[in-house]
PDB file of N, CA and C in Angstrom:
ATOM      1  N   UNK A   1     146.422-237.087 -42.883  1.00  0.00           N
ATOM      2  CA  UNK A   1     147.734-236.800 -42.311  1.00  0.00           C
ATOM      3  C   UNK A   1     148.535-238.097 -42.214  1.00  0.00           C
ATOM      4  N   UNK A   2     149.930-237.956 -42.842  1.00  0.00           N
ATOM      5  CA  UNK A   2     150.456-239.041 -42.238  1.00  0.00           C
ATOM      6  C   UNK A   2     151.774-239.311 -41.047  1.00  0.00           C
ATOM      7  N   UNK A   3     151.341-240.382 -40.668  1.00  0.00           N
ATOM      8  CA  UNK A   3     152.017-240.291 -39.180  1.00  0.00           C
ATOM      9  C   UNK A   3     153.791-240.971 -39.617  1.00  0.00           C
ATOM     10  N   UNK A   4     154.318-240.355 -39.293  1.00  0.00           N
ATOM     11  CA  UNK A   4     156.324-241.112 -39.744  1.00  0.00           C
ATOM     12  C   UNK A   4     156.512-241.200 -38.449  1.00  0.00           C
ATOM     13  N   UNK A   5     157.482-242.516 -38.670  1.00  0.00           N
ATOM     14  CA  UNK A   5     158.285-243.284 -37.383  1.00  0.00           C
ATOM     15  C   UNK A   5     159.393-242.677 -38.068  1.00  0.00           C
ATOM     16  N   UNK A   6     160.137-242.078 -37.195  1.00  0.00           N
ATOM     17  CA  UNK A   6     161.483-241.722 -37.408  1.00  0.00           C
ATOM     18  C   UNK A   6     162.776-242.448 -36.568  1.00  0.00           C
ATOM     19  N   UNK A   7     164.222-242.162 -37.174  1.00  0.00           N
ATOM     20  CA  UNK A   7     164.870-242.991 -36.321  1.00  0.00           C
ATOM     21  C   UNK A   7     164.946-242.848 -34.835  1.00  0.00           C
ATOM     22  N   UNK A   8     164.780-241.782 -34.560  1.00  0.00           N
ATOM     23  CA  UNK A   8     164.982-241.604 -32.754  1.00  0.00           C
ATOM     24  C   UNK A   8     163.472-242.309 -32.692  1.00  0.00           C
ATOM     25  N   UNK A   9     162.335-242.805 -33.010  1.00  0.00           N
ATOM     26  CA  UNK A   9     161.283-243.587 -32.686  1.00  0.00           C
ATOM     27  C   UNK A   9     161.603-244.932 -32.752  1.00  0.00           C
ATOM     28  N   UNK A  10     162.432-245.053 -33.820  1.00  0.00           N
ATOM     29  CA  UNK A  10     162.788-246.697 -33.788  1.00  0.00           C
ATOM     30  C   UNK A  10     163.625-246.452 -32.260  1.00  0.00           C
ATOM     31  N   UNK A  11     164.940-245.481 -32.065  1.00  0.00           N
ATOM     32  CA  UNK A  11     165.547-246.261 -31.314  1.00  0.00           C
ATOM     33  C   UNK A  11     164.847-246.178 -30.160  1.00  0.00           C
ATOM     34  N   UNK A  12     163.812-245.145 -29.506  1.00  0.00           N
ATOM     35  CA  UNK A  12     163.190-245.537 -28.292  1.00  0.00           C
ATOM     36  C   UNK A  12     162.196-246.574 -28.007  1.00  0.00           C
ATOM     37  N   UNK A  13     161.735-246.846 -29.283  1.00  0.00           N
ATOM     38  CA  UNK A  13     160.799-248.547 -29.276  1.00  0.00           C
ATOM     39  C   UNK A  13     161.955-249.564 -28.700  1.00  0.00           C
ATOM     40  N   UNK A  14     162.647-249.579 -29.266  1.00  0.00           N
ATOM     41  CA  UNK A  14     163.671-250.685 -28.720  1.00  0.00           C
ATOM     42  C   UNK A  14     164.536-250.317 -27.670  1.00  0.00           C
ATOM     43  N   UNK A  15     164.828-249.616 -27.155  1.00  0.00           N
ATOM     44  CA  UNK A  15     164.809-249.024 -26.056  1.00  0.00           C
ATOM     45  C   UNK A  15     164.064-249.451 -24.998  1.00  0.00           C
ATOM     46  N   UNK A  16     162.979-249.285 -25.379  1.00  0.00           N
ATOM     47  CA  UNK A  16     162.087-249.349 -24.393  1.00  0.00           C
ATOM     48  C   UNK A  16     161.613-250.956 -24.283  1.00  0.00           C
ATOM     49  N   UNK A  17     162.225-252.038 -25.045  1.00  0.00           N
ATOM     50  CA  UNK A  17     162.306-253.556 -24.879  1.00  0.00           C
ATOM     51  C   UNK A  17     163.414-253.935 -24.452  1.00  0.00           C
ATOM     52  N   UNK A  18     164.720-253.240 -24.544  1.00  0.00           N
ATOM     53  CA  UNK A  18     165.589-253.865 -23.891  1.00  0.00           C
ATOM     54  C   UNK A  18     166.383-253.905 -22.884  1.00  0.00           C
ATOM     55  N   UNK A  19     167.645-254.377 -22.544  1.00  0.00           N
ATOM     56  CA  UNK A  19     167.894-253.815 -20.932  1.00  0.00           C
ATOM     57  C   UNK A  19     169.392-253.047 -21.494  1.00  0.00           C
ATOM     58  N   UNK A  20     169.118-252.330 -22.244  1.00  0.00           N
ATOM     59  CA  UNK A  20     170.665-251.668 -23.044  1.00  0.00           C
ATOM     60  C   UNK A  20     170.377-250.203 -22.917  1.00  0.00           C
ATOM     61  N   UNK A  21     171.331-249.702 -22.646  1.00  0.00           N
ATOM     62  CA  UNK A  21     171.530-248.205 -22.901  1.00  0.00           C
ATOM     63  C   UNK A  21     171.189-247.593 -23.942  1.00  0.00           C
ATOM     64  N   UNK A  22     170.611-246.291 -23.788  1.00  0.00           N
ATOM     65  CA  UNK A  22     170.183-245.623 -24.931  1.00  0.00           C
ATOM     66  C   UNK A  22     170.540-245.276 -26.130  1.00  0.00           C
ATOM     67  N   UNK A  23     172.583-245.115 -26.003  1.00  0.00           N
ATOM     68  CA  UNK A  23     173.146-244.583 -26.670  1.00  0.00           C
ATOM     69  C   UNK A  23     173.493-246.030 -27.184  1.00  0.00           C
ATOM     70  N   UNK A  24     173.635-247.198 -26.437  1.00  0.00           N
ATOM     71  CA  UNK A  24     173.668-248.470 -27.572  1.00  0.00           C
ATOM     72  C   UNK A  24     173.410-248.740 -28.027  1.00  0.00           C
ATOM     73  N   UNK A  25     171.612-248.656 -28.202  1.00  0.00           N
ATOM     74  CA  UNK A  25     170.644-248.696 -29.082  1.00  0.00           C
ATOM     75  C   UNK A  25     170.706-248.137 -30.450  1.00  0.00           C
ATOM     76  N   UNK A  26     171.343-246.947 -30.004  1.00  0.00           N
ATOM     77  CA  UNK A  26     171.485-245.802 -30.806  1.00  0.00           C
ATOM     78  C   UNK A  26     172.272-245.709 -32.089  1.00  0.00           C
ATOM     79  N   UNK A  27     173.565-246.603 -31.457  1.00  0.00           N
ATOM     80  CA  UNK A  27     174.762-246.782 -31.701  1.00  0.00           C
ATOM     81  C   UNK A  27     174.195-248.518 -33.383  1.00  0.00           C
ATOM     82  N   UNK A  28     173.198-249.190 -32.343  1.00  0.00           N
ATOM     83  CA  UNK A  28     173.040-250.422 -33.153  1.00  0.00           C
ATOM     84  C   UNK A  28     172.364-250.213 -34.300  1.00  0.00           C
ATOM     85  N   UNK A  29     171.479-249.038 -33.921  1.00  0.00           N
ATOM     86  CA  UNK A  29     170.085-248.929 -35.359  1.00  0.00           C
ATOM     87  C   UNK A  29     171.216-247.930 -36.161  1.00  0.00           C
ATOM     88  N   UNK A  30     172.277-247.132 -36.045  1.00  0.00           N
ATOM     89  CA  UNK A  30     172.951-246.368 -36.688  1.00  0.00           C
ATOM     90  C   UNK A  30     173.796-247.543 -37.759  1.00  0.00           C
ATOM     91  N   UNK A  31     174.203-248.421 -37.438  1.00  0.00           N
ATOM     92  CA  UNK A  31     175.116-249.402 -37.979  1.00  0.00           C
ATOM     93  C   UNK A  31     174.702-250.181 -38.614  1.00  0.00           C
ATOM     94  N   UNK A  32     173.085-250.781 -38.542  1.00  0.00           N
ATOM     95  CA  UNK A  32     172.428-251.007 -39.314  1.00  0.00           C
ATOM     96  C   UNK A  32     171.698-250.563 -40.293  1.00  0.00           C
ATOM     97  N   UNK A  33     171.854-249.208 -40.013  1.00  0.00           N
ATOM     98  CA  UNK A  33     171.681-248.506 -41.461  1.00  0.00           C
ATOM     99  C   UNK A  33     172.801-248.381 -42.198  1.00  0.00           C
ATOM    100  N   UNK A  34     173.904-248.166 -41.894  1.00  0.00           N
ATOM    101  CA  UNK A  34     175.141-248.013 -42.387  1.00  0.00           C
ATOM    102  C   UNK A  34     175.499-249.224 -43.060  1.00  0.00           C
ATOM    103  N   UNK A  35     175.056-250.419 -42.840  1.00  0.00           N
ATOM    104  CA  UNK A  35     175.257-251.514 -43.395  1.00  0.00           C
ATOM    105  C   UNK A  35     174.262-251.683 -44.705  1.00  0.00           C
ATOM    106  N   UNK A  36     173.111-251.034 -44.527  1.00  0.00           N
ATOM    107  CA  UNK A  36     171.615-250.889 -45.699  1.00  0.00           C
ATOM    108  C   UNK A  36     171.917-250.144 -46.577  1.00  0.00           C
ATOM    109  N   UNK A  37     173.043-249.111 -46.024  1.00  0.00           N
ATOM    110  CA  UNK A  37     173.385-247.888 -47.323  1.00  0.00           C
ATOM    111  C   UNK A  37     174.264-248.561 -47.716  1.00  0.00           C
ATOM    112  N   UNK A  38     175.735-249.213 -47.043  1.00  0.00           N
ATOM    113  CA  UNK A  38     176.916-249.846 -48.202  1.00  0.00           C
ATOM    114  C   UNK A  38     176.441-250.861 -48.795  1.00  0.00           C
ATOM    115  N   UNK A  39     175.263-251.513 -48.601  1.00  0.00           N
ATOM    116  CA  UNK A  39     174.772-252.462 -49.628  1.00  0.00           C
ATOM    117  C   UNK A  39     174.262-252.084 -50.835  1.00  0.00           C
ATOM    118  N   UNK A  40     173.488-251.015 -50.669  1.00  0.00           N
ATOM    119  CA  UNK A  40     172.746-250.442 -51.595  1.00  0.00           C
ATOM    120  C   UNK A  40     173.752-249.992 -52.419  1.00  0.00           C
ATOM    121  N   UNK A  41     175.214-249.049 -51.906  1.00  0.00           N
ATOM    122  CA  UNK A  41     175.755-248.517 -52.896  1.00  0.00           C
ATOM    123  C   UNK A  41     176.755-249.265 -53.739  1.00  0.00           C
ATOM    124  N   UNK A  42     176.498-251.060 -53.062  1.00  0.00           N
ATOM    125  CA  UNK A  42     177.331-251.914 -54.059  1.00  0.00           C
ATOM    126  C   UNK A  42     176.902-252.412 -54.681  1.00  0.00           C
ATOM    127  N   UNK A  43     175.350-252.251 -55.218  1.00  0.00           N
ATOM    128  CA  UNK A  43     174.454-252.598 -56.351  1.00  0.00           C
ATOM    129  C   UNK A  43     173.938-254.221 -55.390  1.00  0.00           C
ATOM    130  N   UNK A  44     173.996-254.300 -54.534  1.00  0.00           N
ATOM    131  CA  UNK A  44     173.231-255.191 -53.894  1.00  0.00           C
ATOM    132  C   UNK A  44     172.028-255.565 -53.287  1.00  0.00           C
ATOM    133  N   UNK A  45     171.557-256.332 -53.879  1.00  0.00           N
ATOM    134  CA  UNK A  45     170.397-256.630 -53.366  1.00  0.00           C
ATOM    135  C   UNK A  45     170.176-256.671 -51.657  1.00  0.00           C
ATOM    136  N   UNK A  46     169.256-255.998 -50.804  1.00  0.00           N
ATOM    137  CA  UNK A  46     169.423-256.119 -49.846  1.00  0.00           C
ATOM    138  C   UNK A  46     167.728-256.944 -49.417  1.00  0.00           C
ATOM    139  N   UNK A  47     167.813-257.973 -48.933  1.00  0.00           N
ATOM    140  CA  UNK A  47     166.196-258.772 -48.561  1.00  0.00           C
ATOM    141  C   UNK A  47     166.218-259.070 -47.184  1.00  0.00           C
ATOM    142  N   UNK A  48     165.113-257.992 -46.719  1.00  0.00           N
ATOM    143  CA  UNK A  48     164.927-258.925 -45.363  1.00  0.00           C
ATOM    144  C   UNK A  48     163.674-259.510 -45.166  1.00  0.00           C
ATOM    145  N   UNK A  49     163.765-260.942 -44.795  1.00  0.00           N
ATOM    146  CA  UNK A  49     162.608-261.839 -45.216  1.00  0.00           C
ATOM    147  C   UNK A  49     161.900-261.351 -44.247  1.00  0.00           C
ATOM    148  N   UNK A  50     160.139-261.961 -44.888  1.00  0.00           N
ATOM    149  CA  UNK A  50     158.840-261.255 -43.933  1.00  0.00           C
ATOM    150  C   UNK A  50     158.559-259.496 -44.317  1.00  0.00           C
ATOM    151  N   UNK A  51     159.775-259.212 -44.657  1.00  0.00           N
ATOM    152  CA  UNK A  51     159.684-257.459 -44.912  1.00  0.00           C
ATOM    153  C   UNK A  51     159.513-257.230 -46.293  1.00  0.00           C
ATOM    154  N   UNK A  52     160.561-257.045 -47.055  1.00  0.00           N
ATOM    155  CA  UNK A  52     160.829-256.821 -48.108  1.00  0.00           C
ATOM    156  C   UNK A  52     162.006-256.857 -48.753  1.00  0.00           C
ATOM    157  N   UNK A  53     162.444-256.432 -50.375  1.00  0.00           N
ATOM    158  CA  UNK A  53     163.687-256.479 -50.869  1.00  0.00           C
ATOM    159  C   UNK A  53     163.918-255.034 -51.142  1.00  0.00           C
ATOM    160  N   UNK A  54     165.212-254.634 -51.214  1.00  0.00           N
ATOM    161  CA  UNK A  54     165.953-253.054 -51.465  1.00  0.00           C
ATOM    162  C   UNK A  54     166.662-254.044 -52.734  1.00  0.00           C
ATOM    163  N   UNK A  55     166.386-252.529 -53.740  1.00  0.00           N
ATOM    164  CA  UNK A  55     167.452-253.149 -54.907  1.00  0.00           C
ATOM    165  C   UNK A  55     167.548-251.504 -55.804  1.00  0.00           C
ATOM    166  N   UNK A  56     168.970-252.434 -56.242  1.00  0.00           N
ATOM    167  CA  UNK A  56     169.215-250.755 -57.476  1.00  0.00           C
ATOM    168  C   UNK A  56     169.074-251.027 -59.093  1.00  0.00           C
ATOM    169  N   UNK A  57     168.443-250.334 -59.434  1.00  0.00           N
ATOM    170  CA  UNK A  57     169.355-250.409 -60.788  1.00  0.00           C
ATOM    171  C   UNK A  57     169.493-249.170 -61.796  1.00  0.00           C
ATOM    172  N   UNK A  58     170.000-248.700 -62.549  1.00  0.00           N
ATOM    173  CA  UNK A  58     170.238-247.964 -63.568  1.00  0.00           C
ATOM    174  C   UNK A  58     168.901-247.393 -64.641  1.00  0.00           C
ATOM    175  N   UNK A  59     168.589-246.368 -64.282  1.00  0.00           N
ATOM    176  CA  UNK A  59     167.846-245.847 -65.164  1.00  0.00           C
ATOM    177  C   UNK A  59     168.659-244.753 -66.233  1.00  0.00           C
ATOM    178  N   UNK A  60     168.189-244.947 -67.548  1.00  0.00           N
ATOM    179  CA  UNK A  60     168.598-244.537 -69.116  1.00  0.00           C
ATOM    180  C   UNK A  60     168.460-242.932 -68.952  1.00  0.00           C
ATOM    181  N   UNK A  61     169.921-242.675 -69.787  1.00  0.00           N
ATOM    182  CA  UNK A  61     169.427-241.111 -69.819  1.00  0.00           C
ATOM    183  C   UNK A  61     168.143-240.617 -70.441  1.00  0.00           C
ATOM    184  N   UNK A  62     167.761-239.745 -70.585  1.00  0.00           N
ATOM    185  CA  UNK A  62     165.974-239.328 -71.378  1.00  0.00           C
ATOM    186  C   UNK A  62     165.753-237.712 -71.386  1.00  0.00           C
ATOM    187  N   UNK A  63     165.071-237.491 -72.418  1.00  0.00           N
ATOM    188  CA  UNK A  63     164.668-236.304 -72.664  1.00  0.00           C
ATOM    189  C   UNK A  63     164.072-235.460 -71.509  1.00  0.00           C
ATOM    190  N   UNK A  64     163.937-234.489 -71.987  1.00  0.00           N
ATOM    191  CA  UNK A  64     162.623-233.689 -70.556  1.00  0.00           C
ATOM    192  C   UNK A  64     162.899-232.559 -71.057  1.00  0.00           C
ATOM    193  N   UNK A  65     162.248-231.603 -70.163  1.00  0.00           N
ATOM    194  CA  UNK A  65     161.624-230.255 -71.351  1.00  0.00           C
ATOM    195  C   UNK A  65     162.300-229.170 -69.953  1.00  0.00           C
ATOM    196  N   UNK A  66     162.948-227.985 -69.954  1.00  0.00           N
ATOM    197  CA  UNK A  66     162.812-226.788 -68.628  1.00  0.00           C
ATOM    198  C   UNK A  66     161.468-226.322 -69.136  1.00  0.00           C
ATOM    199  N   UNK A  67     160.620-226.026 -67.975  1.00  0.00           N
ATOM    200  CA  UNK A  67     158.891-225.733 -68.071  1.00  0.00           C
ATOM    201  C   UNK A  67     159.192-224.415 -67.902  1.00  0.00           C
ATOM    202  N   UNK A  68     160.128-223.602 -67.800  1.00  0.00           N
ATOM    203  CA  UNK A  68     160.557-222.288 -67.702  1.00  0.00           C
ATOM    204  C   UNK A  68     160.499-221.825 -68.982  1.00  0.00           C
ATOM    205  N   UNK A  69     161.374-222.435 -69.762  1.00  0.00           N
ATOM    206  CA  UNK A  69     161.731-222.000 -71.214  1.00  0.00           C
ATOM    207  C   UNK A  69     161.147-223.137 -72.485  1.00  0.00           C
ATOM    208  N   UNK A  70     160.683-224.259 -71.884  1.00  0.00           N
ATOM    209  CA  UNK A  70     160.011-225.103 -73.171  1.00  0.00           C
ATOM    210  C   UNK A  70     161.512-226.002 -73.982  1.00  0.00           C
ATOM    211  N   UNK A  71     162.786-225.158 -73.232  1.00  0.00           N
ATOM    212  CA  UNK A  71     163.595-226.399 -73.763  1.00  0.00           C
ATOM    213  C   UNK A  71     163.631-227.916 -73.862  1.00  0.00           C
ATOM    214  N   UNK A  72     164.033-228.437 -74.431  1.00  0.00           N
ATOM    215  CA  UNK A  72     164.220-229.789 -74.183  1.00  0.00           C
ATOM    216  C   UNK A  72     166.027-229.729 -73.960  1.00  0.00           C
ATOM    217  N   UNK A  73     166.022-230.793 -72.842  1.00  0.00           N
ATOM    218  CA  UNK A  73     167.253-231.325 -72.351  1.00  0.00           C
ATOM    219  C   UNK A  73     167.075-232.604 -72.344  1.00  0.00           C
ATOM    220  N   UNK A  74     168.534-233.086 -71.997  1.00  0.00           N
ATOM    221  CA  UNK A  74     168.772-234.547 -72.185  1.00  0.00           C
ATOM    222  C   UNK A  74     168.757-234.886 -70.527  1.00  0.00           C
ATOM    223  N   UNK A  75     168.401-235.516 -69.818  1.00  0.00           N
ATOM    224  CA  UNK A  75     167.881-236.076 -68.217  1.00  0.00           C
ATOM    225  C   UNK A  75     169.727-236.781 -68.606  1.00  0.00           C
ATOM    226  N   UNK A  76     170.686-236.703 -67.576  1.00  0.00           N
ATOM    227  CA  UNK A  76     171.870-237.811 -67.304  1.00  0.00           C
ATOM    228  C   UNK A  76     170.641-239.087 -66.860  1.00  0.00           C
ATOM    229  N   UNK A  77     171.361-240.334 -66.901  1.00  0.00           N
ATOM    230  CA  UNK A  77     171.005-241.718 -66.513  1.00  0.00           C
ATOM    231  C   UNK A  77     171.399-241.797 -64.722  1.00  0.00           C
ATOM    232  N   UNK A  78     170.457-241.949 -63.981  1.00  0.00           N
ATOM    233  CA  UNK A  78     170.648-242.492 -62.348  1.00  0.00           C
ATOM    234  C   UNK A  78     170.145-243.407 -62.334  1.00  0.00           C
ATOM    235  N   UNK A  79     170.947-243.770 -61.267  1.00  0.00           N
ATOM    236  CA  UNK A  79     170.913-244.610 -59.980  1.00  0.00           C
ATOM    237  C   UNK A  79     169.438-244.668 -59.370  1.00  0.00           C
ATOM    238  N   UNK A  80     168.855-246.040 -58.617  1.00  0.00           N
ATOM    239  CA  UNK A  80     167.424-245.392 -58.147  1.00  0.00           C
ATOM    240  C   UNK A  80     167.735-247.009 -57.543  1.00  0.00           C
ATOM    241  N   UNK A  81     166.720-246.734 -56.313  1.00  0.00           N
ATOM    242  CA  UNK A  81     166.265-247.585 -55.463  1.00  0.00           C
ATOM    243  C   UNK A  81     165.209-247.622 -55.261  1.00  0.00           C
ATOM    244  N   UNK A  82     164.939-248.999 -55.622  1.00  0.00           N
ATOM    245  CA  UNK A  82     163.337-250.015 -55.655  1.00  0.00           C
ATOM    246  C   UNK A  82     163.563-250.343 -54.484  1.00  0.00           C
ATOM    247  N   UNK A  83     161.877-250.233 -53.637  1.00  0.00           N
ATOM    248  CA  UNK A  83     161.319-251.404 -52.119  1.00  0.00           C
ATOM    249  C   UNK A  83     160.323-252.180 -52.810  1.00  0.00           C
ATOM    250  N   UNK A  84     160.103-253.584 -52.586  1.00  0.00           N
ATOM    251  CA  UNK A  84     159.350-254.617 -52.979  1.00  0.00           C
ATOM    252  C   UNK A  84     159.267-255.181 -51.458  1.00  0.00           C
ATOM    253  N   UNK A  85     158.112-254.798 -51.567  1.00  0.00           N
ATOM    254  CA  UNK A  85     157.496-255.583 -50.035  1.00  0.00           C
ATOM    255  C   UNK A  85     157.241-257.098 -50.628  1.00  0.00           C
ATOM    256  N   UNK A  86     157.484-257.827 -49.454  1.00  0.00           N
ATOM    257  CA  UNK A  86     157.495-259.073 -49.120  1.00  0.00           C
ATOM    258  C   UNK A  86     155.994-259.753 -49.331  1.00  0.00           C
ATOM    259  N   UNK A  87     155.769-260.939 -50.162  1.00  0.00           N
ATOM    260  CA  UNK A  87     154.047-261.426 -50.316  1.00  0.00           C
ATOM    261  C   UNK A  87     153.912-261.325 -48.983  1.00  0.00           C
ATOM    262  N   UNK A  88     154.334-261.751 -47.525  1.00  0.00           N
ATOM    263  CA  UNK A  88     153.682-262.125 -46.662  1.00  0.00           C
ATOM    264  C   UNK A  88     153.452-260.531 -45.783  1.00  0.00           C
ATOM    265  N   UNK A  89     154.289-259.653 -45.944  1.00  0.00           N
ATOM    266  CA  UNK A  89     153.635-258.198 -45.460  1.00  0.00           C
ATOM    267  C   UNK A  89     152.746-257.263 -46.522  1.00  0.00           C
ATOM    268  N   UNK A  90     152.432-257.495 -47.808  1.00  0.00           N
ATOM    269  CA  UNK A  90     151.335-257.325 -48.604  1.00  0.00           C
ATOM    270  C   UNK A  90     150.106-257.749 -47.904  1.00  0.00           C
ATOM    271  N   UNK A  91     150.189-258.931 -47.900  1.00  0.00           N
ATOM    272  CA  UNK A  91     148.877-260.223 -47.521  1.00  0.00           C
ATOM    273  C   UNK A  91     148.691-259.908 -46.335  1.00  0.00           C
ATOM    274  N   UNK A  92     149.261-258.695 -45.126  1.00  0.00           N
ATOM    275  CA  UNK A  92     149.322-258.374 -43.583  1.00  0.00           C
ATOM    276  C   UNK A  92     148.558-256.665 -44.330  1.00  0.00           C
ATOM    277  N   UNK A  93     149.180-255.976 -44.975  1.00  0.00           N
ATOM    278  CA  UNK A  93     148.448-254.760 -44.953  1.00  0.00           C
ATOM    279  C   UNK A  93     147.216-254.342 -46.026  1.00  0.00           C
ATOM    280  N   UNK A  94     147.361-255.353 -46.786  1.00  0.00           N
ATOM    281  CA  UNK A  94     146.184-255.941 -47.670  1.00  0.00           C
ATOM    282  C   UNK A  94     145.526-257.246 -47.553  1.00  0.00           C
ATOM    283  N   UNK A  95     144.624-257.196 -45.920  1.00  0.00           N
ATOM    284  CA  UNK A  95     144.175-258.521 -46.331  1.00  0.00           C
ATOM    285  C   UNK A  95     142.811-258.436 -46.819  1.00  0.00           C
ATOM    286  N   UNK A  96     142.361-260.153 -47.567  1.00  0.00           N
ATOM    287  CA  UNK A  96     141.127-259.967 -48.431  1.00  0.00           C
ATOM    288  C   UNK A  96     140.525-261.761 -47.884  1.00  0.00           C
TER     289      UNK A  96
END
């Protein structure tokens, strides 16, 4: 089974460290995502050190088949977002 931290978990962890209101909290982890998504959607690299890097790039249009009918179609080209964890949180959840 796996266990997800969701955002109302982030914001009551921090919550629960600081001397701020709930809905400020609320208000801060909201804006900081909002800042993670307009980065992302300006093809920017987003790195937060110790963590990891967010990045985009362009994947090629491509074949693919409907498994319904055995057609082949042409896939359009997207957008996609890569996470690259950080060597030093690898070397924390893989240590050897």
């Amino acid at each position: 089974m796996v266990n997800t931290l969701t955002k109302a978990d982030l914001v009551d962890k921090i919550y629960e460290r600081s001397e701020r209101k709930r809905s400020e909290v609320k208000d801060h982890v909201e804006y900081l995502l909002e800042l993670i998504k307009k980065s992302i959607k300006k093809d920017h690299s987003l790195l937060l050190s110790g963590f990891g890097k967010f990045e985009t790039y362009q994947k090629k249009p491509r074949k693919g088949r409907n498994p319904q009918t055995s057609e082949t179609i042409v896939l359009p080209g997207r957008k996609v977002v890569v996470f690259r964890l950080s060597k030093k949180l690898r070397a924390e959840i893989n240590p050897q």
